[in-house]
Protein backbone atom coordinates (compact mmCIF):
# COMPACT_ATOMS: atom_id res chain seq x y z
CA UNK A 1 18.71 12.46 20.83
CA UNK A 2 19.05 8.57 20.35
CA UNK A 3 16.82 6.69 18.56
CA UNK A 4 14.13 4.63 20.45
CA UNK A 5 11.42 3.58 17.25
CA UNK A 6 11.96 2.59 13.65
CA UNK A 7 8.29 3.25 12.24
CA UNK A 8 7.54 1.51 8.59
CA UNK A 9 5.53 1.55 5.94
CA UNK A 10 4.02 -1.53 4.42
CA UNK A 11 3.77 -1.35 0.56
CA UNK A 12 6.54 -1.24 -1.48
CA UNK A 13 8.43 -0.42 1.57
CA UNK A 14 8.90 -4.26 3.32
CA UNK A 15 6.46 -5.75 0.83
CA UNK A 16 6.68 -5.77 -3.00
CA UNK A 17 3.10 -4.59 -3.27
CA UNK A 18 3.93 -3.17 -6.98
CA UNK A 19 5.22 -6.41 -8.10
CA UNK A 20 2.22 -8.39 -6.66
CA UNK A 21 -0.30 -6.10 -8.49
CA UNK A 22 1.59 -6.03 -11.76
CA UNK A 23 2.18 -10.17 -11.79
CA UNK A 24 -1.66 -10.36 -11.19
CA UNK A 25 -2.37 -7.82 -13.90
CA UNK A 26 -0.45 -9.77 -16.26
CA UNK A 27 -1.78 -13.44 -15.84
CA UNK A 28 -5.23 -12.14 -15.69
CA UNK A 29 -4.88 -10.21 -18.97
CA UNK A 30 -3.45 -13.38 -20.45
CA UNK A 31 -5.99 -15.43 -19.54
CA UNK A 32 -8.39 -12.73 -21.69
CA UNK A 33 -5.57 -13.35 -24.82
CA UNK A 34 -6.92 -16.50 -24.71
CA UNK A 35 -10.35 -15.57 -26.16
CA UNK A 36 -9.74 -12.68 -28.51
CA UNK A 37 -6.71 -11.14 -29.81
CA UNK A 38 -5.23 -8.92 -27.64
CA UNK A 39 -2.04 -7.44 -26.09
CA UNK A 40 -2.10 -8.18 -22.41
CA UNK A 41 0.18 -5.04 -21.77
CA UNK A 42 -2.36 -2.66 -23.77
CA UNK A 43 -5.45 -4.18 -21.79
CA UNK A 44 -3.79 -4.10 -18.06
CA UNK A 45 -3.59 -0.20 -19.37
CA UNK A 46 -7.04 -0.41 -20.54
CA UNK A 47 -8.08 -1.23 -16.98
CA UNK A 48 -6.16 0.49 -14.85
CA UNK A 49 -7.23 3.70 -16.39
CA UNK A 50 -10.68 2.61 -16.38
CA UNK A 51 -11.06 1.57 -12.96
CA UNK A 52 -8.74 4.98 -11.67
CA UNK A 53 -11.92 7.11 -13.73
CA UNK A 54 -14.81 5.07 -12.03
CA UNK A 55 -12.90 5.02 -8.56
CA UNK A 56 -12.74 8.64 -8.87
CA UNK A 57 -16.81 8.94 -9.35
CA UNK A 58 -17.97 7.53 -6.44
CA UNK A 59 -19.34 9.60 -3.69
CA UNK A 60 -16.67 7.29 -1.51
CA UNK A 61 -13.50 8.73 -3.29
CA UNK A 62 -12.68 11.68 -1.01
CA UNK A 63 -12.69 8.92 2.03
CA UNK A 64 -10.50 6.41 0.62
CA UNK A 65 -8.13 9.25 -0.53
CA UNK A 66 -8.27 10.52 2.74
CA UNK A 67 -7.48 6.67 4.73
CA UNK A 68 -5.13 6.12 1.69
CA UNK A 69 -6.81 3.47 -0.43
CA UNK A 70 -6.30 3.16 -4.34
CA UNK A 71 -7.87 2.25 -7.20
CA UNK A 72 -6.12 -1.00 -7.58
CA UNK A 73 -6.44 -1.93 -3.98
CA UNK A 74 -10.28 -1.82 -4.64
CA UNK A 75 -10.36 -4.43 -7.76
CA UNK A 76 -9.75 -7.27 -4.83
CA UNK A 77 -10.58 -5.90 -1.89
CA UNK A 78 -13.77 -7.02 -0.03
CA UNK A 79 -13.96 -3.73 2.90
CA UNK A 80 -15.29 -6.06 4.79
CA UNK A 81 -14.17 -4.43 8.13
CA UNK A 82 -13.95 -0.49 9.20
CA UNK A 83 -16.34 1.40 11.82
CA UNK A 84 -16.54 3.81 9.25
CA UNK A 85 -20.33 4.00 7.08
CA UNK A 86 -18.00 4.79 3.91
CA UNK A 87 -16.56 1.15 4.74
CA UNK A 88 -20.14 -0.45 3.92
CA UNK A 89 -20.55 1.58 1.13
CA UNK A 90 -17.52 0.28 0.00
CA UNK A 91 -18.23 -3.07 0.63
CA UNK A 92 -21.22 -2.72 -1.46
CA UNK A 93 -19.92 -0.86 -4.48
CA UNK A 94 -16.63 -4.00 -4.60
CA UNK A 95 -18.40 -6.27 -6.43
CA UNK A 96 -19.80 -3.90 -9.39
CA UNK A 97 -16.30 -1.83 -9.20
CA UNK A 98 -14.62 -4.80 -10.39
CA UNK A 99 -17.00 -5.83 -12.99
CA UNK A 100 -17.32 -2.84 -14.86
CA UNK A 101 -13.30 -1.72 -14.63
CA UNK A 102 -12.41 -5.34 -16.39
CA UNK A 103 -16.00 -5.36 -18.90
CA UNK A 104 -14.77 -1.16 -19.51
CA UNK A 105 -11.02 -2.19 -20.18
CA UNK A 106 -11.97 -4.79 -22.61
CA UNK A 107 -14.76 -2.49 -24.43
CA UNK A 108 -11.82 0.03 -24.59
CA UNK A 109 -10.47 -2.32 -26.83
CA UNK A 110 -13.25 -2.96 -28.87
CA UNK A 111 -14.21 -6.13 -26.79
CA UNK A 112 -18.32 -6.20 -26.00
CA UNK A 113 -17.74 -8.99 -23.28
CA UNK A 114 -19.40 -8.54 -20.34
CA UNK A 115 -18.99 -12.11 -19.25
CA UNK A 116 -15.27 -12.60 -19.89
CA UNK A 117 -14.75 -9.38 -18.03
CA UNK A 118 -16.78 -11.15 -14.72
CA UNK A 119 -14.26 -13.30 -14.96
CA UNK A 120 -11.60 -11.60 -15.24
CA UNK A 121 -13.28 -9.69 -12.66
CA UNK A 122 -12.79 -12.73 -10.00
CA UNK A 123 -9.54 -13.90 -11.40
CA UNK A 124 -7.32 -11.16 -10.59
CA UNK A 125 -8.10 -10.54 -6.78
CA UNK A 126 -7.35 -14.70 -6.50
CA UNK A 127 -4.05 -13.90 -8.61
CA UNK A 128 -3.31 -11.08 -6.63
CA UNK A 129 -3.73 -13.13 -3.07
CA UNK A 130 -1.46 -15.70 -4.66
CA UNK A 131 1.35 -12.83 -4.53
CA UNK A 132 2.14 -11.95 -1.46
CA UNK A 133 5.88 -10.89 -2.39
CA UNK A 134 8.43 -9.68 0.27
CA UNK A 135 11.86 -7.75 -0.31
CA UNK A 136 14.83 -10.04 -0.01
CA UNK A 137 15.98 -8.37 3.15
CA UNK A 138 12.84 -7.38 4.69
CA UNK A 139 13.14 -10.05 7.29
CA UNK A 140 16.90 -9.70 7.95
CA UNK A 141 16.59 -6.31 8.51
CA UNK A 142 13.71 -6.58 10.91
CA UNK A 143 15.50 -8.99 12.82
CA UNK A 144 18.26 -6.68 13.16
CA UNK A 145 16.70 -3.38 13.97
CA UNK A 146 14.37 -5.41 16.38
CA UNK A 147 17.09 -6.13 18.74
CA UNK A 148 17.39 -2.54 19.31
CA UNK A 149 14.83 -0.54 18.84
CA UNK A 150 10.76 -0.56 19.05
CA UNK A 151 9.39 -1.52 15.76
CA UNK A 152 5.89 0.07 14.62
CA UNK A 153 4.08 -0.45 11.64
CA UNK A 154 1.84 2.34 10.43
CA UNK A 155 0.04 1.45 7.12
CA UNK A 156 -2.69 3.46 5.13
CA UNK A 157 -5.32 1.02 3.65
CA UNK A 158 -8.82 -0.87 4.57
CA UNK A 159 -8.47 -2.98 7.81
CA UNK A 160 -9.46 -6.03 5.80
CA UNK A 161 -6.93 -5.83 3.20
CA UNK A 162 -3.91 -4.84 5.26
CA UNK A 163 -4.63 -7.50 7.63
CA UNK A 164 -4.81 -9.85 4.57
CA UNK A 165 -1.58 -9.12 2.99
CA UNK A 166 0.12 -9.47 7.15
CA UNK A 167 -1.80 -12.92 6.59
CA UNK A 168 -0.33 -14.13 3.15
CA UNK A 169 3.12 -13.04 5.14
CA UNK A 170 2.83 -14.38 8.92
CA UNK A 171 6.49 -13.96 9.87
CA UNK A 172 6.17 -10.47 9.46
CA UNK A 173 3.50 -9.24 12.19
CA UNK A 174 5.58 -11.09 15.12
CA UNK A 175 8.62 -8.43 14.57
CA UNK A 176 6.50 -5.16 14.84
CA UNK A 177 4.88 -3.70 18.91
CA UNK A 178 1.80 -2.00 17.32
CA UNK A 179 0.28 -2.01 13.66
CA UNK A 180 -1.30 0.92 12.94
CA UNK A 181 -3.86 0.59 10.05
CA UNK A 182 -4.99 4.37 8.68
CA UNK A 183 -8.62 2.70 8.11
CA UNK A 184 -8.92 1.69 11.88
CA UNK A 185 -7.31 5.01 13.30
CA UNK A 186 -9.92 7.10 10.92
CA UNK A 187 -7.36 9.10 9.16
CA UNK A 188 -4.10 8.37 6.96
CA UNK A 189 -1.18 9.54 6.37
CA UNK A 190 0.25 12.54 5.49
CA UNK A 191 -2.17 13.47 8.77
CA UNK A 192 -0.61 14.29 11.70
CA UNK A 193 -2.78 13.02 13.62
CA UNK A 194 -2.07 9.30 13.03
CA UNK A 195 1.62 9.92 13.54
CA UNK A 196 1.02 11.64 17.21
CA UNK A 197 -1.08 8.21 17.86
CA UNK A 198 1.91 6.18 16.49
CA UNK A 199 4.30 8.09 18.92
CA UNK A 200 1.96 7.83 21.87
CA UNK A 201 1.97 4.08 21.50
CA UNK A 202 5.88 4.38 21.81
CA UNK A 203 5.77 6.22 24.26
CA UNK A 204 8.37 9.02 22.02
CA UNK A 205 9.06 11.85 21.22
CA UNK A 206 9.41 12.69 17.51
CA UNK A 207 12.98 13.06 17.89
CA UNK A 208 13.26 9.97 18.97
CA UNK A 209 11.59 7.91 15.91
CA UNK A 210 12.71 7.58 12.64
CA UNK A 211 10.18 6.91 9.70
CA UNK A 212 10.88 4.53 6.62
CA UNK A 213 9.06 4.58 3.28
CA UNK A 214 8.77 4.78 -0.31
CA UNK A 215 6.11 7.54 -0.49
CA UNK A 216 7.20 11.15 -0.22
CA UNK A 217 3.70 12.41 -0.39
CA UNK A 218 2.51 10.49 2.89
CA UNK A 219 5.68 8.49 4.91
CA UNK A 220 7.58 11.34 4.17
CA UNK A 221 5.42 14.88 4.43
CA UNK A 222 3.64 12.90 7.73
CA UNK A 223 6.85 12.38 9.77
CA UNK A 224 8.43 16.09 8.43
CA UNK A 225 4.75 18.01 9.68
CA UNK A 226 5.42 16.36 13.14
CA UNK A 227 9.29 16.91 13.28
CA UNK A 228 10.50 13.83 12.53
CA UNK A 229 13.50 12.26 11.35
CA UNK A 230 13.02 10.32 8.14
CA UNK A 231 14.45 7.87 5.28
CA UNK A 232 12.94 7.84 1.90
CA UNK A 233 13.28 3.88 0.33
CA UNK A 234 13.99 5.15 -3.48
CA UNK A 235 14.43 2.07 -5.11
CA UNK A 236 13.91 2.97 -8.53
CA UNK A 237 15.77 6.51 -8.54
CA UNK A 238 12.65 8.65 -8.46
CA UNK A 239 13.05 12.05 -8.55
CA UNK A 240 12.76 14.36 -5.68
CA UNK A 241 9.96 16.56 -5.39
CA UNK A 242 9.56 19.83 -3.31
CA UNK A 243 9.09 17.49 -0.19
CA UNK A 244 12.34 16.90 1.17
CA UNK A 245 13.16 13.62 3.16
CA UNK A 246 16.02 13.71 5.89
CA UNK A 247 17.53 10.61 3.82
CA UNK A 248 17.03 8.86 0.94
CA UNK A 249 18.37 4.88 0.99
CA UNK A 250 17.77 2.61 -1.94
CA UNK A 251 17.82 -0.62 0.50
CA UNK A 252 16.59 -1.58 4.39
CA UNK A 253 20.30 -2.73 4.74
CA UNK A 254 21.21 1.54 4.83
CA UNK A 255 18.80 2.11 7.87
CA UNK A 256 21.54 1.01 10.43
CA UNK A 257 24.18 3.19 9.04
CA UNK A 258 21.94 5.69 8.75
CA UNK A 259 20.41 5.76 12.12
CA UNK A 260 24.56 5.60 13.45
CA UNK A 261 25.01 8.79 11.47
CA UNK A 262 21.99 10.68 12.80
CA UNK A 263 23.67 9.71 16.37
């Protein structure tokens, strides 16, 4: 049947979400080189291992695994928006989450600095916002596909945050019908259920969308559970795991030729 939609994914999919985190990791851990001697490369792992083992503790975890939030999203987010009580807790845990995964990372290291890791703290959700990176042919692509098909975006994450990064990148919302934030619907993705609402707004059939993104274990399983088509983005030649997607395309420029094949 032809193709009506083109769903995507957000991160790492049309925005460099990887790159953004890691170039904010790296000038905040060289700021803390600064004051004691230290490889920023052996704190940033210092701190993301620390903050994955405290994320993992809260009573909160199960939620944001189920709406698709990481650890690292949480070191600047603010959860500031969501219906959802676990949103408030959230919101109220932020401010010590971030503390303690910098002050743990540097103690780690043998660095008793509570107040450089405040700092560093604060510094790396402004270094992060600074980074709101794009792929090179996100918006020629878009611009493409848009002439012929319905565009969705269907993105796990905390309202706030997703909204945010749309923000730091306004010529991106304009090109998509519906956004679909995973924190806002109540449920994530793999879930079927937030697919079927993504369809619904389309007004298809799942043989009539096609879903693009980067991660097997959600954009992938999601649109296989409710029969559709799919395109894994495999950029860095990952390797395939038991979950099989209908394509795999190393660049947004493939989706076209792709789509012409599935016709």
């Amino acid at each position: 049947m032809t193709i009506k939609a083109v769903l995507f994914d957000l991160d790492d999919t049309l925005l460099w979400d990887e790159r953004s985190v890691k170039e904010a990791f790296r000038a905040t851990c060289e700021e803390a080189a600064k004051h004691y001697t230290l490889e920023p490369e052996s704190l940033e792992e210092s701190v993301r291992r620390e903050a994955r083992a405290l994320y993992e503790t809260y009573e909160t975890f199960p939620f944001t695994k189920m709406i698709g939030i990481n650890p690292f999203e949480g070191l600047w987010a603010n959860f500031t928006e969501g219906k959802q009580e676990q949103f408030r807790k959230l919101q109220a845990l932020a401010p010590g989450y971030r503390k303690q995964s910098w002050t743990r990372g540097l103690q780690a290291l043998g660095i008793d600095d509570e107040q450089l890791g405040s700092r560093l703290a604060e510094m790396f959700p402004a270094e992060r916002r600074n980074r709101p990176i794009v792929y090179e042919e996100t918006f020629e692509v878009l611009g493409q596909l848009k002439e012929k098909y319905k565009l969705l975006l269907l993105t796990n994450g905390s309202p706030d945050l997703q909204k945010e990064k749309l923000a730091g990148v306004p010529q991106l919302a304009p090109y998509f019908e519906h956004i679909v934030i995973s924190g806002e619907f109540g449920e994530g993705k793999p879930a079927a259920s937030i697919f079927e609402h993504a369809m619904k707004l389309l007004e298809i059939g799942p043989e009539e969308g096609v879903m693009i993104g980067d991660k097997l274990t959600t954009d992938i399983l999601g649109s296989n559970t409710v029969g559709m088509r799919n395109m894994w983005i495999n950029r860095h030649d990952l390797p395939r795991t038991n979950i099989e997607p209908a394509f795999e395309i190393t660049s947004l420029r493939e989706i076209q030729s792709v789509i012409d094949r599935m016709a």
